[in-house]
Protein backbone atom coordinates (compact mmCIF):
# COMPACT_ATOMS: atom_id res chain seq x y z
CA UNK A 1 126.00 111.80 83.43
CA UNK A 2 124.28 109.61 80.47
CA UNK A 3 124.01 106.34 81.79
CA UNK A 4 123.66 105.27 85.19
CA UNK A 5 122.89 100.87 85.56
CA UNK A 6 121.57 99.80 88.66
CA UNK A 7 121.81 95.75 89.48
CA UNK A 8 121.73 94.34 92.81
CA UNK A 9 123.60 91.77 94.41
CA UNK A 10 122.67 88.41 96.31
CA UNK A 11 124.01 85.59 95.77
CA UNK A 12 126.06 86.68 93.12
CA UNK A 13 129.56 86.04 93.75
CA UNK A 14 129.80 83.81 90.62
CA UNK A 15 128.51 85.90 88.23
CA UNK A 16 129.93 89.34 89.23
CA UNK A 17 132.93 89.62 87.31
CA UNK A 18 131.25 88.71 84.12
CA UNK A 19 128.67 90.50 84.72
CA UNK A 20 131.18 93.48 85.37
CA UNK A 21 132.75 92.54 82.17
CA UNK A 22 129.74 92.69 79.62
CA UNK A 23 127.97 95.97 81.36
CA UNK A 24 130.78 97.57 81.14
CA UNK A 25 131.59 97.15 77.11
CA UNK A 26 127.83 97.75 76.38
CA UNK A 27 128.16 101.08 78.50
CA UNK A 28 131.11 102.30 76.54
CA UNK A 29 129.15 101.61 73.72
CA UNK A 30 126.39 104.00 74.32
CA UNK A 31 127.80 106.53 76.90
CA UNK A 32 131.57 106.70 76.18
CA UNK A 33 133.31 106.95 80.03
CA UNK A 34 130.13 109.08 81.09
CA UNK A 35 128.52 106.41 82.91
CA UNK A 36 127.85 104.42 86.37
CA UNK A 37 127.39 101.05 87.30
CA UNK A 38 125.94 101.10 90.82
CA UNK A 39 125.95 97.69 92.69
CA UNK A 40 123.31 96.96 95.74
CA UNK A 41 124.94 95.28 98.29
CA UNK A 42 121.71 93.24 99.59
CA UNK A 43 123.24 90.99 102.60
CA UNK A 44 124.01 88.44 100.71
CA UNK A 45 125.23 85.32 102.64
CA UNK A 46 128.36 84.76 99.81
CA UNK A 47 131.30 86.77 99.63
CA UNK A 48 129.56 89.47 96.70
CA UNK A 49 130.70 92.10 99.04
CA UNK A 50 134.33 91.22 99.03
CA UNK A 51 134.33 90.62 94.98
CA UNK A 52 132.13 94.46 94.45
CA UNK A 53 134.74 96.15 96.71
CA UNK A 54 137.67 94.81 94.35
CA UNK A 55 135.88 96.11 91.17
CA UNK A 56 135.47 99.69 92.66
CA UNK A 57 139.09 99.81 93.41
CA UNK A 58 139.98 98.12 89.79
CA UNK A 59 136.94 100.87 87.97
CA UNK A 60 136.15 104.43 88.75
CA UNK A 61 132.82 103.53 87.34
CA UNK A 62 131.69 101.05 89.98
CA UNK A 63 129.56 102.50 92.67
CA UNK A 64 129.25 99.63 96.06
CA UNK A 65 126.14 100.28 97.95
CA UNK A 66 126.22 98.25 101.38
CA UNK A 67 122.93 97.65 102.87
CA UNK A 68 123.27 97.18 106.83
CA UNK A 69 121.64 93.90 106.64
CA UNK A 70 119.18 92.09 103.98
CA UNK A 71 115.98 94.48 103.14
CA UNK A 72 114.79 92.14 99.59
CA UNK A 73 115.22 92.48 96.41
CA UNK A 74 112.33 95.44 95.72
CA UNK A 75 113.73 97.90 98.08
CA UNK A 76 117.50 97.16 97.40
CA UNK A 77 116.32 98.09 93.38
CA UNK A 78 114.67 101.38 94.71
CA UNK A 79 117.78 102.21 96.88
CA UNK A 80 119.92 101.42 93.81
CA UNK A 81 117.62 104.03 91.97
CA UNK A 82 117.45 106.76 94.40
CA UNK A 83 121.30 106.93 93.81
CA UNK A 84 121.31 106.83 90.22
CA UNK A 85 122.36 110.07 88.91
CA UNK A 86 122.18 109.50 84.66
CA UNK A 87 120.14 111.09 82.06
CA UNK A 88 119.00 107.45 81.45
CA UNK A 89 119.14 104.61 84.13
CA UNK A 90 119.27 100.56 83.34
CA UNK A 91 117.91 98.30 85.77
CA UNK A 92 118.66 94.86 85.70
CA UNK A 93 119.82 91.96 87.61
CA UNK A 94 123.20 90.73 88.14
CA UNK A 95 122.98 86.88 87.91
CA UNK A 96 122.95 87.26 83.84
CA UNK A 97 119.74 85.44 82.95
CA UNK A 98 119.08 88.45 81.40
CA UNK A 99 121.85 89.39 79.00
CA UNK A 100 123.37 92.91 79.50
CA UNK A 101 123.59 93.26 75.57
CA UNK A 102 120.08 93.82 75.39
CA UNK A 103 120.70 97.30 76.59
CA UNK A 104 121.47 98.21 73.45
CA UNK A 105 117.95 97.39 71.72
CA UNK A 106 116.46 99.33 74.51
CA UNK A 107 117.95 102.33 74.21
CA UNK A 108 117.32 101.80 70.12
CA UNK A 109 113.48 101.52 70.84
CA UNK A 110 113.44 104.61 73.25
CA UNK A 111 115.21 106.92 70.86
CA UNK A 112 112.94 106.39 68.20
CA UNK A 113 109.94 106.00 70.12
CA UNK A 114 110.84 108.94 72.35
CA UNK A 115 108.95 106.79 74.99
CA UNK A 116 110.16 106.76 78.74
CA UNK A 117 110.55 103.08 79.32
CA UNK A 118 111.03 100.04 77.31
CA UNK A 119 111.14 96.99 79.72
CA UNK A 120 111.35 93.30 78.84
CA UNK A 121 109.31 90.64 78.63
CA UNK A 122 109.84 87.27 78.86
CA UNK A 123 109.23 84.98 75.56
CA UNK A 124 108.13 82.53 77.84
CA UNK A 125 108.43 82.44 81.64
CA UNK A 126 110.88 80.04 82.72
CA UNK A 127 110.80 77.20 85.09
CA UNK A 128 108.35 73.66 85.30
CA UNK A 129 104.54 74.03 85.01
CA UNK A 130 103.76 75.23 88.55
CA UNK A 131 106.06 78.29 88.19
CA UNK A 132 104.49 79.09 84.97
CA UNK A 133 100.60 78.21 86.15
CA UNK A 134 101.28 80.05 89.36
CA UNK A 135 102.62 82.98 87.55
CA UNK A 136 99.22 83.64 85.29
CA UNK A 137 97.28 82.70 88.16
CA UNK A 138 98.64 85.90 90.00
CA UNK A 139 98.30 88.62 87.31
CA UNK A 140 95.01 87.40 86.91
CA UNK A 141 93.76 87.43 90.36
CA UNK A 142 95.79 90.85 91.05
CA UNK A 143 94.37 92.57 87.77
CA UNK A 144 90.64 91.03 89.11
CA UNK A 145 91.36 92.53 92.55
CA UNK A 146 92.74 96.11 91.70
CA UNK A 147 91.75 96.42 88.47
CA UNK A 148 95.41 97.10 87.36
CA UNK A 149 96.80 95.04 84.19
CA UNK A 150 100.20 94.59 84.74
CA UNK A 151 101.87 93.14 82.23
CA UNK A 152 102.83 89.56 82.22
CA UNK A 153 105.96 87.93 82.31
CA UNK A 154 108.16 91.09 82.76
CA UNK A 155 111.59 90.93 83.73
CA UNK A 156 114.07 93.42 86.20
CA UNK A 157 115.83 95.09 83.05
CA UNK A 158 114.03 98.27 82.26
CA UNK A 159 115.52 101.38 80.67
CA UNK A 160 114.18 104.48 81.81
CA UNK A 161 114.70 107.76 81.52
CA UNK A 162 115.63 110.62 84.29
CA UNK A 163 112.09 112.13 84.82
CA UNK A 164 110.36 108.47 85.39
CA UNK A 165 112.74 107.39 88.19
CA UNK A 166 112.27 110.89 89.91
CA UNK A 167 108.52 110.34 89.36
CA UNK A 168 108.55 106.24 90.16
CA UNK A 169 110.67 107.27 93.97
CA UNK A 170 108.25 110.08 94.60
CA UNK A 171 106.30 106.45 96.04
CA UNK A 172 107.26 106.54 99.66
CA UNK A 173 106.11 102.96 100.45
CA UNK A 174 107.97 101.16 103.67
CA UNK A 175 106.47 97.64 101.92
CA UNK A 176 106.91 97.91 97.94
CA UNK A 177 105.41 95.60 95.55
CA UNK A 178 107.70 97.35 92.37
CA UNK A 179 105.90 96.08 89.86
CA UNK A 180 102.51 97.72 90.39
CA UNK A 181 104.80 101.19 91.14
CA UNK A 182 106.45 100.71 87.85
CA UNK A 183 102.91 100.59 85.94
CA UNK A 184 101.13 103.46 88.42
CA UNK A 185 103.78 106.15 87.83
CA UNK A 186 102.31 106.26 84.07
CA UNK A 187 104.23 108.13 81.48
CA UNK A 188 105.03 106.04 78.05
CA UNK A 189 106.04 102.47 78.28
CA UNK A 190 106.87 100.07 75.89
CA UNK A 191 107.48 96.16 76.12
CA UNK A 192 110.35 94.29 74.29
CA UNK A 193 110.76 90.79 73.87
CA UNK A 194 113.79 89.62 75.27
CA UNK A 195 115.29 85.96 76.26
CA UNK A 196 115.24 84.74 80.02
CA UNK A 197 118.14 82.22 80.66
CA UNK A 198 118.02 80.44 83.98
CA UNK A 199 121.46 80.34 85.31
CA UNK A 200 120.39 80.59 89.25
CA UNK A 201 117.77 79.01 91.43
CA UNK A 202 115.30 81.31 92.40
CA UNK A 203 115.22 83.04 95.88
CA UNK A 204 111.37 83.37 95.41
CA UNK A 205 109.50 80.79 97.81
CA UNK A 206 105.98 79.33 97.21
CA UNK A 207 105.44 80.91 100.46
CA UNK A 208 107.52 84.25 99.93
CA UNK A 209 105.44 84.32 96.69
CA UNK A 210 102.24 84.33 98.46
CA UNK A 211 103.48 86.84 100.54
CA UNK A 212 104.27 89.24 98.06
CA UNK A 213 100.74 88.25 96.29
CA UNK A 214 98.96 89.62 99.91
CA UNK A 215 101.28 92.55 99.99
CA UNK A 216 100.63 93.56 96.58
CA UNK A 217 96.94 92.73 96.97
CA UNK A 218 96.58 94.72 99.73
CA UNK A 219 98.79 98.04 98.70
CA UNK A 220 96.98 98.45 95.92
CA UNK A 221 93.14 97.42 96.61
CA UNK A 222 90.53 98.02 98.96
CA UNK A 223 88.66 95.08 97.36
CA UNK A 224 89.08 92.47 100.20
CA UNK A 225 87.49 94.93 102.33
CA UNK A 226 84.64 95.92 100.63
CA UNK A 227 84.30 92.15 99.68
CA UNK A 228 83.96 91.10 103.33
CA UNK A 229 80.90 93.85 103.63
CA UNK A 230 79.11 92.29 100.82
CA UNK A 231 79.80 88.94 102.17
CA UNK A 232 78.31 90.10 105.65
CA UNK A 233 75.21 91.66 104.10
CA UNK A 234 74.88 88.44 102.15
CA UNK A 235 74.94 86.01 105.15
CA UNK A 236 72.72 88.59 106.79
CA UNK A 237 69.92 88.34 104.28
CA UNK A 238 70.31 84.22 103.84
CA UNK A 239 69.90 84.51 107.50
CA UNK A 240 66.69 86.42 107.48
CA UNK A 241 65.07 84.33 104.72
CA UNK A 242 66.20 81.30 107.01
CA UNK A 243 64.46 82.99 110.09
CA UNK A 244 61.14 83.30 108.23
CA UNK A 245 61.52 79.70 106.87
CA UNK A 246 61.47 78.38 110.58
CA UNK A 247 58.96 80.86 111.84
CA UNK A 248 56.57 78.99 109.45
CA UNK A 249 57.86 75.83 109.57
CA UNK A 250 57.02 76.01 113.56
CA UNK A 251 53.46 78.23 112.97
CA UNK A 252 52.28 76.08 109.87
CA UNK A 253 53.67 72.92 109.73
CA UNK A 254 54.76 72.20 113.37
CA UNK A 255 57.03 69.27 112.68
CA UNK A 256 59.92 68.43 115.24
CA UNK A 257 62.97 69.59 113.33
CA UNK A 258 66.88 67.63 113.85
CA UNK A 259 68.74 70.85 114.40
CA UNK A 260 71.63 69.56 115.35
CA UNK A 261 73.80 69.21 112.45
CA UNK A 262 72.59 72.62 110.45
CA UNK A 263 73.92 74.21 114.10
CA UNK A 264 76.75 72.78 114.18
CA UNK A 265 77.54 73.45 110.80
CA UNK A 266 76.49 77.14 110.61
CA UNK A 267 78.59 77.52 113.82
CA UNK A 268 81.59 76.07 112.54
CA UNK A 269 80.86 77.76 109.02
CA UNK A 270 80.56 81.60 110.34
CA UNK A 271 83.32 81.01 112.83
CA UNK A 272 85.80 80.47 110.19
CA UNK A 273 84.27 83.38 108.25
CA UNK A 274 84.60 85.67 111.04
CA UNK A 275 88.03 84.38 111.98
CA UNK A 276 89.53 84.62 107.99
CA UNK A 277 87.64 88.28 107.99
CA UNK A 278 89.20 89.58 111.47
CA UNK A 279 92.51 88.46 109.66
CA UNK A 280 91.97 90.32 106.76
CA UNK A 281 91.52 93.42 108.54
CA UNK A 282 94.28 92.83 110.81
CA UNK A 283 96.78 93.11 107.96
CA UNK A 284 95.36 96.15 106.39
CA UNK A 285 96.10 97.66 110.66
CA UNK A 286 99.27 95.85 110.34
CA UNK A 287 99.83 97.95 106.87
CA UNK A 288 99.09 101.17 108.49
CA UNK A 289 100.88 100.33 111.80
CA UNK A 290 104.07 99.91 109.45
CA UNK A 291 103.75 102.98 106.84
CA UNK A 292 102.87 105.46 110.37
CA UNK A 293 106.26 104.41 111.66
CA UNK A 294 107.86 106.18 108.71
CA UNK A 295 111.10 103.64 108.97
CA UNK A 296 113.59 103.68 106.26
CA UNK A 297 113.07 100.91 104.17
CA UNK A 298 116.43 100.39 103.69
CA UNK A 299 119.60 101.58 105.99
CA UNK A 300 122.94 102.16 103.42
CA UNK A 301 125.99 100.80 106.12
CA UNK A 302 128.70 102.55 103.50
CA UNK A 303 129.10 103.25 100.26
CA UNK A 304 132.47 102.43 98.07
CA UNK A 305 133.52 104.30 94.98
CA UNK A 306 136.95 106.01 93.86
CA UNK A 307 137.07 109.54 94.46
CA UNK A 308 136.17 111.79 91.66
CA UNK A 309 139.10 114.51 91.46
């Protein structure tokens, strides 16, 4: 097969069938009728399900993969991927704020480039001044963390070739951060400048944002680890210095000293340290405690498509 497109689906019943539509003529385009559109059926709370079970009765093409229950957006992508069977595979999101069309570009730039993926980029990221501030904020405090520059303001679509995605789901992560798998599996990849409508609200939470920020932080970097050891040895050594200051102080000067307050605050002070640095370990266990358990990250309930005769 030439073409496989992958696109997930959550709260997407009003932008399936034109989404449908405009794949589908930008597929013939490229890959004649030898192509797949395969549709991640994420548990969305709207009636997606019902719409992408009409289109793979309407179109041979269309490939319905039901997830038993909502498993987010990163692992529904990889599930959508680890079915994709074409030479080439398009990832991109259904709600059209990203324009299908731009396929064509893509696979322009990787036929002359001979690359292995050309993924988009955002002219500029979309949304009011927190959305962009927070978005810089968090490739800059990931790349200072891990040491890994990911590029800024990518977007979902991505056109890749066969031997990346069998590389990219060699990963066997239960909790993915996508992005920083799409940069570590290497091989050639090239940025194109592409336009970001915003035809949805986002599904991404300050605080679902954070979390992905500590999952990605943490999956990829030792850092907050080895900082807490520095930070111990520090306050060790301030504490020494501190010790010798008194001993003096009491041998040499021998002047009553208010201790009070520099007690109470270097109680209160190392308590929360201790506290924030027993929860920083606790989710590099918790990390471990879920990758031992070797659970699927997601569970496929069925799968629709027309039978191939």
């Amino acid at each position: 097969m030439k073409l496989s497109i992958v696109a997930t689906l959550y709260q997407s019943a009003s932008y399936i069938e034109e989404f449908h539509s405009r794949v589908s003529a930008v597929a013939m385009t490229l890959a004649g009728d030898d192509y797949e559109i395969l549709l991640v059926y994420d548990g969305s709370p709207d009636n997606s399900l019902d719409i992408a079970i009409s289109l793979t009765e309407r179109d041979h093409h269309v490939v319905l993969i039901d997830l038993s229950r909502n498993f987010g957006h990163h692992k529904a992508m990889m599930t959508g991927l680890s079915h994709a069977k074409g030479e080439k595979i398009f990832l991109i999101d259904s709600d059209l704020e990203e324009e299908p069309e731009c396929l064509l570009n893509f696979d322009q730039q990787i036929n002359q480039t001979a690359c292995d993926v050309v993924y988009g980029v955002q002219e500029q990221r979309k949304g009011g001044w927190f959305e962009r501030w927070s978005g810089r904020w968090f490739y800059r405090f990931f790349q200072a963390l891990t040491g890994l520059a990911l590029p800024e303001n990518i977007v979902t679509a991505r056109l890749m070739t066969r031997r990346y995605v069998d590389a990219l789901l060699r990963h066997k992560e239960r909790e993915i951060f996508i992005a920083g798998l799409w940069h570590i599996t290497g091989f050639e990849q090239q940025p194109q400048t592409v336009k970001k409508s915003n035809t949805s609200q986002t599904t991404y939470t300050l605080r679902r944002k954070m979390s992905i920020l500590v999952n990605s932080v943490t999956s990829f970097s030792n850092a907050p680890l080895i900082g807490i050891f520095y930070i111990g040895v520090s306050i060790s050594f301030f504490a020494l210095l501190y010790i010798v200051y008194l001993t003096a102080n009491w041998m040499f000067l021998a002047k009553p000293m208010n201790g009070w307050t520099s007690v109470m605050a270097s109680i209160w002070l190392l308590g929360g340290m201790i506290i924030s640095f027993i929860g920083v370990v606790g989710i590099y266990l918790s990390k471990i405690f879920s990758e031992s358990k070797q659970r699927p990250y997601t569970i496929v309930r069925q799968i629709y498509a027309q039978r191939q005769n």
